[in-house]
C-alpha atoms as a PDB file:
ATOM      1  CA  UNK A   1      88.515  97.284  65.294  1.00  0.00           C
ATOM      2  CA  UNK A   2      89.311  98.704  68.762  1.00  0.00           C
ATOM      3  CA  UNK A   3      89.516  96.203  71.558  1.00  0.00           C
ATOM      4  CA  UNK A   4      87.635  96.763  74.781  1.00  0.00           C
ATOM      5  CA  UNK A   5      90.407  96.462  77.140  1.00  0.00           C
ATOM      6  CA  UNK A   6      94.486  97.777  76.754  1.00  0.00           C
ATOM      7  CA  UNK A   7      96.756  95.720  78.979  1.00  0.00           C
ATOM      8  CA  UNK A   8      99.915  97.988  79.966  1.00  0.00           C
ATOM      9  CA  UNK A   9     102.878  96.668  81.337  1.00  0.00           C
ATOM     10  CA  UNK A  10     105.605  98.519  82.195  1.00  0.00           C
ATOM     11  CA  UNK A  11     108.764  96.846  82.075  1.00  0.00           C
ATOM     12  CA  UNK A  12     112.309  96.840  82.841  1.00  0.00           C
ATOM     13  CA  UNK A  13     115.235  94.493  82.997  1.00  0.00           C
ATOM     14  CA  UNK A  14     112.165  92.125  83.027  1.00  0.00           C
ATOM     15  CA  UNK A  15     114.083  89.256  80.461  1.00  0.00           C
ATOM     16  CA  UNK A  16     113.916  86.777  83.154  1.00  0.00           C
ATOM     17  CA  UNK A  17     110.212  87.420  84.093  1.00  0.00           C
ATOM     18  CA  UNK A  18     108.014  89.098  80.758  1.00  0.00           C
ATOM     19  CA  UNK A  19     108.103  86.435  78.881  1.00  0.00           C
ATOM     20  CA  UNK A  20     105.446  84.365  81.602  1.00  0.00           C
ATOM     21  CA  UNK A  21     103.971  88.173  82.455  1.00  0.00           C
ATOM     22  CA  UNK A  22     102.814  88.329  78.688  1.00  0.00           C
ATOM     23  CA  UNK A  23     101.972  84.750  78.211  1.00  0.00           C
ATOM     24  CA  UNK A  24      99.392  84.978  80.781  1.00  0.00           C
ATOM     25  CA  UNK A  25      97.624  88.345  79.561  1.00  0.00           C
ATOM     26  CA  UNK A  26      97.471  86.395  76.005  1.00  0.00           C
ATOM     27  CA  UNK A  27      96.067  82.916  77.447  1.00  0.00           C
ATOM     28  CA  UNK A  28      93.286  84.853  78.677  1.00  0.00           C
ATOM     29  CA  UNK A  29      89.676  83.734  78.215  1.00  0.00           C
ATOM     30  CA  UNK A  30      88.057  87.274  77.504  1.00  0.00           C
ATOM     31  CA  UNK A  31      89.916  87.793  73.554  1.00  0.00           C
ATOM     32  CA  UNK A  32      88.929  91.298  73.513  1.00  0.00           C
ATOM     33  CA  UNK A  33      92.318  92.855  74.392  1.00  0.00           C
ATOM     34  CA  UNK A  34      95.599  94.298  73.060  1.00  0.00           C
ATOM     35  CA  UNK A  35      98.944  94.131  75.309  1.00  0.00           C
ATOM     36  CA  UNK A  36     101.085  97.249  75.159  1.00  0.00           C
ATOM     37  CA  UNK A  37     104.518  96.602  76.730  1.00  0.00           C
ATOM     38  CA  UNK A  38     106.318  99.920  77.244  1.00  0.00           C
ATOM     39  CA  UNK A  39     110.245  98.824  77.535  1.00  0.00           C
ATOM     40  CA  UNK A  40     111.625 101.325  80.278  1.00  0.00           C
ATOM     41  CA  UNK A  41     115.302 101.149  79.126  1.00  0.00           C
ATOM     42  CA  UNK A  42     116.347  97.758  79.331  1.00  0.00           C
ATOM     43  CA  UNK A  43     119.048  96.499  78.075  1.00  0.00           C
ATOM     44  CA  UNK A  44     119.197  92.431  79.097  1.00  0.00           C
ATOM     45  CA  UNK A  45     117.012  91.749  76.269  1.00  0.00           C
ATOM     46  CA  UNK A  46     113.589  92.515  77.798  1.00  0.00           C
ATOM     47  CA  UNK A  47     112.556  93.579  73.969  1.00  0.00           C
ATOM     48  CA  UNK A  48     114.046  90.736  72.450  1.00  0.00           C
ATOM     49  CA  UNK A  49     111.214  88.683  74.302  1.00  0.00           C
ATOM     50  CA  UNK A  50     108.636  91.086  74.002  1.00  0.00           C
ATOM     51  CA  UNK A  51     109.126  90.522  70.043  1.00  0.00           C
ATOM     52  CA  UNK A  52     109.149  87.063  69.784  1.00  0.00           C
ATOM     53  CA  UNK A  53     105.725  86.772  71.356  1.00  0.00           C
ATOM     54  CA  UNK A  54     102.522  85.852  68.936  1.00  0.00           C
ATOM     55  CA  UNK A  55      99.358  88.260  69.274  1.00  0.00           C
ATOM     56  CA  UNK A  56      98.324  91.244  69.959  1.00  0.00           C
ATOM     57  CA  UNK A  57     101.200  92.931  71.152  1.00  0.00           C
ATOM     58  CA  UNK A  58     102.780  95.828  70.833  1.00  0.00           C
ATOM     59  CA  UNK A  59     105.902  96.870  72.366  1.00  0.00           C
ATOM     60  CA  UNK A  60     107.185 100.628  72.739  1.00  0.00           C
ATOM     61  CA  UNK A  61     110.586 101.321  73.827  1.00  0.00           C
ATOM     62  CA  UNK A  62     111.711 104.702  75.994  1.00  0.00           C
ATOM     63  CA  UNK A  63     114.895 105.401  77.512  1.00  0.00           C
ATOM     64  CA  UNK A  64     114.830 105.281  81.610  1.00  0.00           C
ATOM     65  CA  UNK A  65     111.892 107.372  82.785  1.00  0.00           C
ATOM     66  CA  UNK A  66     110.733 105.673  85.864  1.00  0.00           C
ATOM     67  CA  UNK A  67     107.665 103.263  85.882  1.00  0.00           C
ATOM     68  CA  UNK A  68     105.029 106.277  86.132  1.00  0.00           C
ATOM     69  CA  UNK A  69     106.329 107.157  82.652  1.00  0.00           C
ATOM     70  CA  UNK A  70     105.978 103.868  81.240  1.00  0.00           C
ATOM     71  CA  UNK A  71     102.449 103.737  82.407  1.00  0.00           C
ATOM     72  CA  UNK A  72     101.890 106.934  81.546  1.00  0.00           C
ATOM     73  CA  UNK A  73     103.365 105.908  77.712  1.00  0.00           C
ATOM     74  CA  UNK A  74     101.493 103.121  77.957  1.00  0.00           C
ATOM     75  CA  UNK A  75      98.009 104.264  78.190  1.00  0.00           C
ATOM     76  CA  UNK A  76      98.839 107.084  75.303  1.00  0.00           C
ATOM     77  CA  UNK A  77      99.342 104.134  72.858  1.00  0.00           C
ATOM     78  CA  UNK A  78      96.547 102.246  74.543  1.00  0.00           C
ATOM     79  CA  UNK A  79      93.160 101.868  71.869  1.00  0.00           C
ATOM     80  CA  UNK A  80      90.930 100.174  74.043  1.00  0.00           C
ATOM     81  CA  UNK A  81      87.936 101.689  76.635  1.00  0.00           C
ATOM     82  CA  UNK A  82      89.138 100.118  79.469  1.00  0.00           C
ATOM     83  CA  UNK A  83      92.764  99.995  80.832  1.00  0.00           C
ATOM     84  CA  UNK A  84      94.281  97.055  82.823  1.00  0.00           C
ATOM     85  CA  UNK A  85      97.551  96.811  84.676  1.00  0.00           C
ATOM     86  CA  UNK A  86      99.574  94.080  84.759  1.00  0.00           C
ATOM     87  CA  UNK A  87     103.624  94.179  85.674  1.00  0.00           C
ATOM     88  CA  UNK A  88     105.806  92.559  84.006  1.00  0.00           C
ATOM     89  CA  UNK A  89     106.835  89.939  87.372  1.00  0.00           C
ATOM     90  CA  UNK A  90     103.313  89.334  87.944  1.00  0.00           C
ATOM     91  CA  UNK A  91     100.612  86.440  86.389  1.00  0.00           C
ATOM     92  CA  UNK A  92      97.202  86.100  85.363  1.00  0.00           C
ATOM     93  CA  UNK A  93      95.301  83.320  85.503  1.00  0.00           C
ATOM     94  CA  UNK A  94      93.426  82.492  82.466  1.00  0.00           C
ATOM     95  CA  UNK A  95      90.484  83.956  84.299  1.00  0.00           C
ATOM     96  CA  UNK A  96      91.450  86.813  85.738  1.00  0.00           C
ATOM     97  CA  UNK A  97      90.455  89.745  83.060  1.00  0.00           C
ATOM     98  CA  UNK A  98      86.910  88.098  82.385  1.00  0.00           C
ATOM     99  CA  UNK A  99      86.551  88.392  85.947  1.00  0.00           C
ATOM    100  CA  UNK A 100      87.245  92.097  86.810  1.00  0.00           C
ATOM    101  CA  UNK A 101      85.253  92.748  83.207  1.00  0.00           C
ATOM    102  CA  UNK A 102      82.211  91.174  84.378  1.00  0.00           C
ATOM    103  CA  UNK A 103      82.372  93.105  87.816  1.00  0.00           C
ATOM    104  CA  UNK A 104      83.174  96.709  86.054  1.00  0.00           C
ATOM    105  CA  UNK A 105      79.858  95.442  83.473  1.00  0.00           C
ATOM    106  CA  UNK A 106      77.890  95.481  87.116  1.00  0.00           C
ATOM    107  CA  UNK A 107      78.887  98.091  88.950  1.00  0.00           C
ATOM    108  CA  UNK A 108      81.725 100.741  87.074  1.00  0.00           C
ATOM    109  CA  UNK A 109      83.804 102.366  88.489  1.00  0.00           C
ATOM    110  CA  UNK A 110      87.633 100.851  89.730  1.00  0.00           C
ATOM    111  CA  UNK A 111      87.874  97.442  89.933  1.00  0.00           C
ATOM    112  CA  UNK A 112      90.670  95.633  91.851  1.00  0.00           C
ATOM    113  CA  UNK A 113      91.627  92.169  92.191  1.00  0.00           C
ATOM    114  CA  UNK A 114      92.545  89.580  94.808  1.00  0.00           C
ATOM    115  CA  UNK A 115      95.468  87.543  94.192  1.00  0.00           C
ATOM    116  CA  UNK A 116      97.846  84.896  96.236  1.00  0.00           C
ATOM    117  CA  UNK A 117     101.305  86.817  97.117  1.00  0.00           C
ATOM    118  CA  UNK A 118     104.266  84.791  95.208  1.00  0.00           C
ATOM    119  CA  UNK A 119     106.747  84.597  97.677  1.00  0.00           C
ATOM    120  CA  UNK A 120     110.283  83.551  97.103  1.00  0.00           C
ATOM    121  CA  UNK A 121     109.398  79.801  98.235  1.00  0.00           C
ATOM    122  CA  UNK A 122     106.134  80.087  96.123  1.00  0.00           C
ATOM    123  CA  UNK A 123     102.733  80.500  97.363  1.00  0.00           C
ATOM    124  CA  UNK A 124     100.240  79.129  99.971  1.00  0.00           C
ATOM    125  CA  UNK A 125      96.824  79.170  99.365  1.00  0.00           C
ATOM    126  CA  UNK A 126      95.958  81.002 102.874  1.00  0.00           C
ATOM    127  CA  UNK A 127      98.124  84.124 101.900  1.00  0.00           C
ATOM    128  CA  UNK A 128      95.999  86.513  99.929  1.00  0.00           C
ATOM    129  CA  UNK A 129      96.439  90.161  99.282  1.00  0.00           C
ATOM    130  CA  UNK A 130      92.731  90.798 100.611  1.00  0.00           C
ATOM    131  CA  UNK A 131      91.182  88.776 103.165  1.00  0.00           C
ATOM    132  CA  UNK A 132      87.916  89.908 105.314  1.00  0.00           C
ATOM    133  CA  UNK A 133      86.153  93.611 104.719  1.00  0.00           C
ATOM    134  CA  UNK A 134      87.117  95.851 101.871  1.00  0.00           C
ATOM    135  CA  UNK A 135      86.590  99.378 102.600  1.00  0.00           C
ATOM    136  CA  UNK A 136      82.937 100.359 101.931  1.00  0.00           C
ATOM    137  CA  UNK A 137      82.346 103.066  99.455  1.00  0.00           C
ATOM    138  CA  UNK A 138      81.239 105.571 102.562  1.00  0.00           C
ATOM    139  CA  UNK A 139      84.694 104.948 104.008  1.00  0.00           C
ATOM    140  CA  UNK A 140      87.554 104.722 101.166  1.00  0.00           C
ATOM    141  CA  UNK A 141      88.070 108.473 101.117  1.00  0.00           C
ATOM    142  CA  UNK A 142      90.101 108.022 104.699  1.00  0.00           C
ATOM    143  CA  UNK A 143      91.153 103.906 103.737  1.00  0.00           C
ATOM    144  CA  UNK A 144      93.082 105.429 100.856  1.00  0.00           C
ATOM    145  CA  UNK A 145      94.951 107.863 103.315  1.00  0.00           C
ATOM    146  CA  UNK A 146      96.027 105.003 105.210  1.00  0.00           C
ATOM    147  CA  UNK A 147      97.367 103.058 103.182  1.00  0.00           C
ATOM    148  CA  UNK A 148      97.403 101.877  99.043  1.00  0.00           C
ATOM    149  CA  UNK A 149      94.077  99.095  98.985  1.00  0.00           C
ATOM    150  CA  UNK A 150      94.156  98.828  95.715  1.00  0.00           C
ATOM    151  CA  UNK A 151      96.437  96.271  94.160  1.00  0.00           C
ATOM    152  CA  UNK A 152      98.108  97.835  90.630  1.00  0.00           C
ATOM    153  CA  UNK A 153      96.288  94.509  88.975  1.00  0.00           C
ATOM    154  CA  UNK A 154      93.136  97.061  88.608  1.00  0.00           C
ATOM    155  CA  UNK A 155      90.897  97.665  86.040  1.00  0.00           C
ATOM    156  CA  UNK A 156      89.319 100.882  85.152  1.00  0.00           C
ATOM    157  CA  UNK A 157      87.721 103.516  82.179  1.00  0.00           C
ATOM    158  CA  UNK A 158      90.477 105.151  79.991  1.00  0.00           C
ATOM    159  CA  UNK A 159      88.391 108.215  80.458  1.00  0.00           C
ATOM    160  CA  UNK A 160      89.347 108.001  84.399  1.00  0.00           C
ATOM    161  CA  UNK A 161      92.966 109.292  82.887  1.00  0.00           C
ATOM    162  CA  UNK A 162      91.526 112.189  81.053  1.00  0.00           C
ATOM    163  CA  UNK A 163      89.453 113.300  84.268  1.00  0.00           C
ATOM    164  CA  UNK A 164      92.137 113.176  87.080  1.00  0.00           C
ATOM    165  CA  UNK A 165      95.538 113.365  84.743  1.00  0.00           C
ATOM    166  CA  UNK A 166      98.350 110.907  84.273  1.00  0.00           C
ATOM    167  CA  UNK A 167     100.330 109.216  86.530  1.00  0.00           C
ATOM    168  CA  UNK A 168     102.858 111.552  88.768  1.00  0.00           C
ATOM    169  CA  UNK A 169     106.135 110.605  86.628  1.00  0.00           C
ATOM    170  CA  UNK A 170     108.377 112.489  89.711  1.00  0.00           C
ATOM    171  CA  UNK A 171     107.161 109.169  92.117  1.00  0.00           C
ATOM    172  CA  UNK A 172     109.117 106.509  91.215  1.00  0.00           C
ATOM    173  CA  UNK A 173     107.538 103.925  93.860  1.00  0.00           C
ATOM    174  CA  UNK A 174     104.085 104.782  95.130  1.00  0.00           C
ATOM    175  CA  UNK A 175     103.046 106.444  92.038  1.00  0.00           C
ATOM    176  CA  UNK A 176     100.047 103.845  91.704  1.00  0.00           C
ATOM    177  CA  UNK A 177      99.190 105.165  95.479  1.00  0.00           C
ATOM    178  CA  UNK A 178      99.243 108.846  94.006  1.00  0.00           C
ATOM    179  CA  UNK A 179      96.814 107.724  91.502  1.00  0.00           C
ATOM    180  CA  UNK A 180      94.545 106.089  93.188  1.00  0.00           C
ATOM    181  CA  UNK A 181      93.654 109.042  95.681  1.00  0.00           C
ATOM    182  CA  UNK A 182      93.439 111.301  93.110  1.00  0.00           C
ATOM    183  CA  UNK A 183      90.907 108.992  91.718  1.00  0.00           C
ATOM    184  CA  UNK A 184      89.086 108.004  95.061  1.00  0.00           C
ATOM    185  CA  UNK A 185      88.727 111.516  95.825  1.00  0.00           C
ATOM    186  CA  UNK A 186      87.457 112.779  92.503  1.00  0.00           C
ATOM    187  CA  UNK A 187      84.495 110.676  94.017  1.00  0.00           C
ATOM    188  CA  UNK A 188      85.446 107.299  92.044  1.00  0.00           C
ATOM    189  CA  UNK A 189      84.397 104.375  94.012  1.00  0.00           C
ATOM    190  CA  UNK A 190      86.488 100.853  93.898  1.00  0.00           C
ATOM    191  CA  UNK A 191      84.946  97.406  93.803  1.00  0.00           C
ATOM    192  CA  UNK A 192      87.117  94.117  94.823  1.00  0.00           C
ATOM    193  CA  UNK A 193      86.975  91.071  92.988  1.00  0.00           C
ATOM    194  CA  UNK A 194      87.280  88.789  95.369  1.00  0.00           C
ATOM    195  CA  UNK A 195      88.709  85.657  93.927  1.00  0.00           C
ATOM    196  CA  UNK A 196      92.483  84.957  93.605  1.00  0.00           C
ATOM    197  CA  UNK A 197      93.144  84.730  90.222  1.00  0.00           C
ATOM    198  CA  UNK A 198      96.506  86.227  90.035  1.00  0.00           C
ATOM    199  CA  UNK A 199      99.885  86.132  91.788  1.00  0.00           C
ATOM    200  CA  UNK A 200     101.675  89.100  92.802  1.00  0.00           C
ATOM    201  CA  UNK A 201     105.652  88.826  93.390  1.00  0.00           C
ATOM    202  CA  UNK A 202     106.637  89.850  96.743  1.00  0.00           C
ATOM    203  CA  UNK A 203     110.200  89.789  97.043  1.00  0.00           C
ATOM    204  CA  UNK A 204     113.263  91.744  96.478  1.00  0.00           C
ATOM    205  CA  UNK A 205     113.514  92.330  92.614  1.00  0.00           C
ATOM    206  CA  UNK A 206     110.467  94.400  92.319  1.00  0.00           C
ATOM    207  CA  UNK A 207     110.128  98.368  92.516  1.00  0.00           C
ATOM    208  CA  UNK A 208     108.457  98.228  95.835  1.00  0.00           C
ATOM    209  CA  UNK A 209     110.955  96.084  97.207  1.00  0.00           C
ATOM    210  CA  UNK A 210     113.491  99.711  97.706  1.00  0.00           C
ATOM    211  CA  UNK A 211     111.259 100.675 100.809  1.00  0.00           C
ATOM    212  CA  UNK A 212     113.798 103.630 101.326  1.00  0.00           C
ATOM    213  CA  UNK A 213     113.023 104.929  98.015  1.00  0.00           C
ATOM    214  CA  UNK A 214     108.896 104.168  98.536  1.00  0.00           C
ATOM    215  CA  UNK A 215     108.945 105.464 102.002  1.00  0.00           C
ATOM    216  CA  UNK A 216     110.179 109.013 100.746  1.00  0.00           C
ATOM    217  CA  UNK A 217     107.924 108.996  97.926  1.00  0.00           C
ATOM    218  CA  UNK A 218     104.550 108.223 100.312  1.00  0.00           C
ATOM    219  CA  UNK A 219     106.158 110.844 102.263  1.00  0.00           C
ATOM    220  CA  UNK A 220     106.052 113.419  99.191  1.00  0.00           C
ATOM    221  CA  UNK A 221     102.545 112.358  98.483  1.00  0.00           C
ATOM    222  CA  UNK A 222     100.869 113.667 101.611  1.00  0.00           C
ATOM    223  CA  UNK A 223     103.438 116.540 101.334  1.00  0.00           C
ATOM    224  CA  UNK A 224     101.065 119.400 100.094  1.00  0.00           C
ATOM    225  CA  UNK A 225      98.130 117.054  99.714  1.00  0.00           C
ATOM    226  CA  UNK A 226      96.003 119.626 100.736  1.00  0.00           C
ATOM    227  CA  UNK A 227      96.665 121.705  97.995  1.00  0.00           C
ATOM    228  CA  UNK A 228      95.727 118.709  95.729  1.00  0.00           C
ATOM    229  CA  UNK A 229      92.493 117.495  96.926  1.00  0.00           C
ATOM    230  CA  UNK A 230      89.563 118.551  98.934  1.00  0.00           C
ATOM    231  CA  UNK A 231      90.011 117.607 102.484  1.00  0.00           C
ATOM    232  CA  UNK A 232      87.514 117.128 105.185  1.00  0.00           C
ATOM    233  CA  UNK A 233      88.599 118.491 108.942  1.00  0.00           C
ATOM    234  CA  UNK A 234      89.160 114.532 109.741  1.00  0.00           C
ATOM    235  CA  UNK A 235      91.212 113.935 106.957  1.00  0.00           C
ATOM    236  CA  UNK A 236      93.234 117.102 107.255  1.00  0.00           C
ATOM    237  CA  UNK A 237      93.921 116.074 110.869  1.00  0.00           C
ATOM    238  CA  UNK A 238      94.723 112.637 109.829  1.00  0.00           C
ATOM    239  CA  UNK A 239      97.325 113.754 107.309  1.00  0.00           C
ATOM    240  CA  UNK A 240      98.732 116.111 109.680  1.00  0.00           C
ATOM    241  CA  UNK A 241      99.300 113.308 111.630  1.00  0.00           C
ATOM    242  CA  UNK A 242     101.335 111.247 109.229  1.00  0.00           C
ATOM    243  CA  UNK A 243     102.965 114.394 108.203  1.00  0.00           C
ATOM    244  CA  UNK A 244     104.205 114.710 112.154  1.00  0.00           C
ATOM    245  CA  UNK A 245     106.014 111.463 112.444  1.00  0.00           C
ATOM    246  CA  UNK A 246     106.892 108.085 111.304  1.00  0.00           C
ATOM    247  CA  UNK A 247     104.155 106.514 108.900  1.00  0.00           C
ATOM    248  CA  UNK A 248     102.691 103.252 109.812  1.00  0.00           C
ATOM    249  CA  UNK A 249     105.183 101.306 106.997  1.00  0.00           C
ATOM    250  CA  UNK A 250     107.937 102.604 109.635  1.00  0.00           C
ATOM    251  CA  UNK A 251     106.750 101.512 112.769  1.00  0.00           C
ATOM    252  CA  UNK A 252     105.350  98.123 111.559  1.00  0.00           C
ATOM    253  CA  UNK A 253     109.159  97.559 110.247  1.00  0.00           C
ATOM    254  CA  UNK A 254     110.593  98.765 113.531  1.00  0.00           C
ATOM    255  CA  UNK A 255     108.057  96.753 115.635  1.00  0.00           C
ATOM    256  CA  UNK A 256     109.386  93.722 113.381  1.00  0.00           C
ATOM    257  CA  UNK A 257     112.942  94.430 114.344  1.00  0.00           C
ATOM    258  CA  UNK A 258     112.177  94.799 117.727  1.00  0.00           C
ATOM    259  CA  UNK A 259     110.294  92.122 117.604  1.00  0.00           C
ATOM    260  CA  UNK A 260     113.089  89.580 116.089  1.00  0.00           C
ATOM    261  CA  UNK A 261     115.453  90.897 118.355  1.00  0.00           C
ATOM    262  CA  UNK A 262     113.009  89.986 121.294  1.00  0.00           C
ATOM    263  CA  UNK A 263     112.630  93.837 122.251  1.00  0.00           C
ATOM    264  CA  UNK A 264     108.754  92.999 123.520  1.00  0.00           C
ATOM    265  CA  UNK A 265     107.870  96.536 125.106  1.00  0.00           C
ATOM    266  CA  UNK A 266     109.414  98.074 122.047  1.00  0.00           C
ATOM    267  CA  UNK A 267     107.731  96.026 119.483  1.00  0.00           C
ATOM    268  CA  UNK A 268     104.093  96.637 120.974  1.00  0.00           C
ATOM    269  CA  UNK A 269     104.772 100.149 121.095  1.00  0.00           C
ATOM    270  CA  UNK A 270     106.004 100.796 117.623  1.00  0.00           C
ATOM    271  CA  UNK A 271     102.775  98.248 116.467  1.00  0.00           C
ATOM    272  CA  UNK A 272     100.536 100.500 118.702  1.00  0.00           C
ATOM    273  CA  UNK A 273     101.257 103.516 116.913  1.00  0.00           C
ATOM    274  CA  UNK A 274     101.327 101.735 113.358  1.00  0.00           C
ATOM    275  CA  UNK A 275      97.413 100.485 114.241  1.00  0.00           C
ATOM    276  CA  UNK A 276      96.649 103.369 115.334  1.00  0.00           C
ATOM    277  CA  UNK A 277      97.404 105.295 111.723  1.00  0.00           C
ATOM    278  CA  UNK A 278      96.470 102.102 109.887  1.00  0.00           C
ATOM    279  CA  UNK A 279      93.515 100.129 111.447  1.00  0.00           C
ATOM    280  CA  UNK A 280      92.641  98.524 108.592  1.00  0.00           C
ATOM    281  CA  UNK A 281      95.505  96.405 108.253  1.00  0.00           C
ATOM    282  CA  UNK A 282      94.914  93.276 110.176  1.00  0.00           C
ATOM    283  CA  UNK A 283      98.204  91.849 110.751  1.00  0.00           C
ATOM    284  CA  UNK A 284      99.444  94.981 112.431  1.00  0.00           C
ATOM    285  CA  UNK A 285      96.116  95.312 114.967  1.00  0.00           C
ATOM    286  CA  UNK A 286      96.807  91.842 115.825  1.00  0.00           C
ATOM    287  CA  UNK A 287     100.306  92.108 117.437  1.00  0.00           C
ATOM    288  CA  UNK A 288      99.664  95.455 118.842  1.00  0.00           C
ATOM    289  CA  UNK A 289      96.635  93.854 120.611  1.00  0.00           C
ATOM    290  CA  UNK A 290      98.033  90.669 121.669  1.00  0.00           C
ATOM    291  CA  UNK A 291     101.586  92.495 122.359  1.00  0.00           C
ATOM    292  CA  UNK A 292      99.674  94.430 124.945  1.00  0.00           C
ATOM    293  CA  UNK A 293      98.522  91.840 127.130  1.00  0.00           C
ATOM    294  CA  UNK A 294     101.832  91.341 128.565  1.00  0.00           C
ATOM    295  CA  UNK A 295     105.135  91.706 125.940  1.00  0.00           C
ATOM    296  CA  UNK A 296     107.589  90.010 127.964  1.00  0.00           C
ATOM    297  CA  UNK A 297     104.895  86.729 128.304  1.00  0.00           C
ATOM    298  CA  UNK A 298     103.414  86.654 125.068  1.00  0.00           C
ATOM    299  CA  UNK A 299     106.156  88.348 123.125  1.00  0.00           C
ATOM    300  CA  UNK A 300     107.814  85.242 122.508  1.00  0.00           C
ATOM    301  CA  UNK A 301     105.319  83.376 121.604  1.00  0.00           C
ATOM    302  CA  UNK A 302     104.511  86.208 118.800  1.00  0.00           C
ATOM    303  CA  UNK A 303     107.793  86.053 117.754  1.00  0.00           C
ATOM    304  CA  UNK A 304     108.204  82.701 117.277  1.00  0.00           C
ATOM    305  CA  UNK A 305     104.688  82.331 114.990  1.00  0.00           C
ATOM    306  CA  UNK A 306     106.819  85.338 112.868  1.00  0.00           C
ATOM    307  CA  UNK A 307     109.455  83.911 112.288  1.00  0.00           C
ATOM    308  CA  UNK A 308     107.552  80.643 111.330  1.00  0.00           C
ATOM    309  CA  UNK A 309     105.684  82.120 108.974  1.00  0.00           C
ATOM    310  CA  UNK A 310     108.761  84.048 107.698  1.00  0.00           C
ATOM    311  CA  UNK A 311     110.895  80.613 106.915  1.00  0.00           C
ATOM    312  CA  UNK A 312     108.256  79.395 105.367  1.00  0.00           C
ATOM    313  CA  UNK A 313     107.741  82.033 102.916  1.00  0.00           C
ATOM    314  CA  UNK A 314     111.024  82.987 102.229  1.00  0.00           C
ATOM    315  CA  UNK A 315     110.915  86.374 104.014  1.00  0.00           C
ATOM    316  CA  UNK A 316     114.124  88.158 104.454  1.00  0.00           C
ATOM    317  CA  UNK A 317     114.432  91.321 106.304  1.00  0.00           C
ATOM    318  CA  UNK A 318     114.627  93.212 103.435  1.00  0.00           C
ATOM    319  CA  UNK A 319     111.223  91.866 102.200  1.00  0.00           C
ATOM    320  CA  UNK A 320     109.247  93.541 105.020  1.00  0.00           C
ATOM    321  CA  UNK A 321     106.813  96.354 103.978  1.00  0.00           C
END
């Protein structure tokens, strides 16, 4: 019998992290699943793990393809009607799958999930990937542009796959992104399940964490977008836009430099310009605004709650965006 829901996890050099990753998809309270761990070329023993575990597990094993590959591997194995991501540094709590089940039941479509961000000094229970508004259905065609609001702990149809094609295996970071516009724009619609019930690992280890690498691959995303999708005049001018300088990942980064090396005026510029692409994201509207009362008063006094909240977390540079 089929289950209802395929868990893929892509994984690689993931020994010192899978074996919690699929612990927690297996401890979950809704039973009707499978795990499919697609190995991605490790060779610390990621496999070895992967084997030892008791369930409904499978493991495939690929040479190094990149994680859009091993998702896209993943889902080819996958039996079950609905598909459910979980990486292999992340972890669900035992409630997290009955929860975005019971919302896609409701309403269809995409489901995403909250989750507390697992910094390197753990987590605190008022840091949360989503806080306030999620974008309304009328307004995710231009949130998507902005910037990725879906986490990659989403849940959605199998059939979504066969409609909009597999992942794009030539982005090796913001494939997910990629993905998720394709489907957003194919007139998909994305609900959030609001309560934290996972932890996501923010920190240097993780394929995000090469923001070189991701910032050249958001870059080849809106790169011949319009070719891709159906663009209003607003969103064509917005992409133009990003396509005619520095993103808002860039200039948040560079107002956070500027900002540690108490460069005031610089910092609220470069957070200007980031808001300005990226309303939506709160943090960013918040220093350009306050910056712009006066940087060289209240810059320090923004800089100082930063690097607070940086020491407390466990932030490095390196860890920004």
């Amino acid at each position: 019998m089929r289950p209802r829901v395929s868990v893929v996890m892509p994984a690689h050099q993931a020994a010192w992290c899978i074996g919690a990753a699929a612990s927690g998809v297996l401890w979950q309270t809704f039973r009707d699943l499978e795990l499919v761990v697609v190995d991605d070329g490790s060779t610390d023993g990621t496999a070895d793990v992967v084997a030892a575990l008791d369930g409904p597990v499978r493991l495939l094993r690929q040479e190094n393809q990149g994680v859009a590959s091993a998702r896209n591997r993943g889902i080819e194995a996958a039996t079950g009607e609905l598909i459910a991501f979980c990486d292999a540094d992340d972890l669900w709590f035992e409630e997290h799958l009955s929860a975005l089940v019971d919302l896609y039941d409701r309403q269809g479509g995409i489901v995403t999930s909250n989750c507390y961000w697992l910094f390197p000094r753990g987590i605190h229970p008022t840091r949360v990937r989503y806080k306030g508004r999620f974008p309304s259905p009328a307004r995710q065609r231009r949130a998507i542009l902005e910037q990725n609001f879906l986490s990659t702990m989403s849940l959605f149809p199998r059939s979504l796959v066969e409609e909009i094609g597999p992942f794009d295996e030539s982005l090796r970071r913001a494939e997910d992104w990629d993905f998720w516009l394709r489907a957003i724009f194919a007139g998909h619609r994305v609900s959030l399940q609001r309560q934290p019930l996972a932890l996501y690992r923010w920190g240097d280890a993780g394929l995000s964490a090469d923001w070189r690498e991701m910032d050249a691959d958001i870059e080849a995303i809106f790169t011949g977008l319009e070719q891709r999708v159906q663009l209003t005049e607003d969103e064509r001018s917005y992409v133009q836009r990003r396509l005619g300088g520095p993103g808002p990942r860039v200039l948040g980064r560079e107002g956070d430099a500027a900002l540690r090396a108490g460069r005031y005026r610089h910092a609220a510029r470069a957070y200007r310009e980031a808001a300005r692409l990226c309303p939506a994201e709160r943090p960013l509207v918040w220093k350009a605004r306050v910056l712009s009362l006066f940087p060289p008063l209240v810059g320090p006094l923004v800089r100082a709650r930063q690097l607070r909240i940086e020491q407390e977390v466990g932030w490095e540079e390196d860890h920004q965006r």
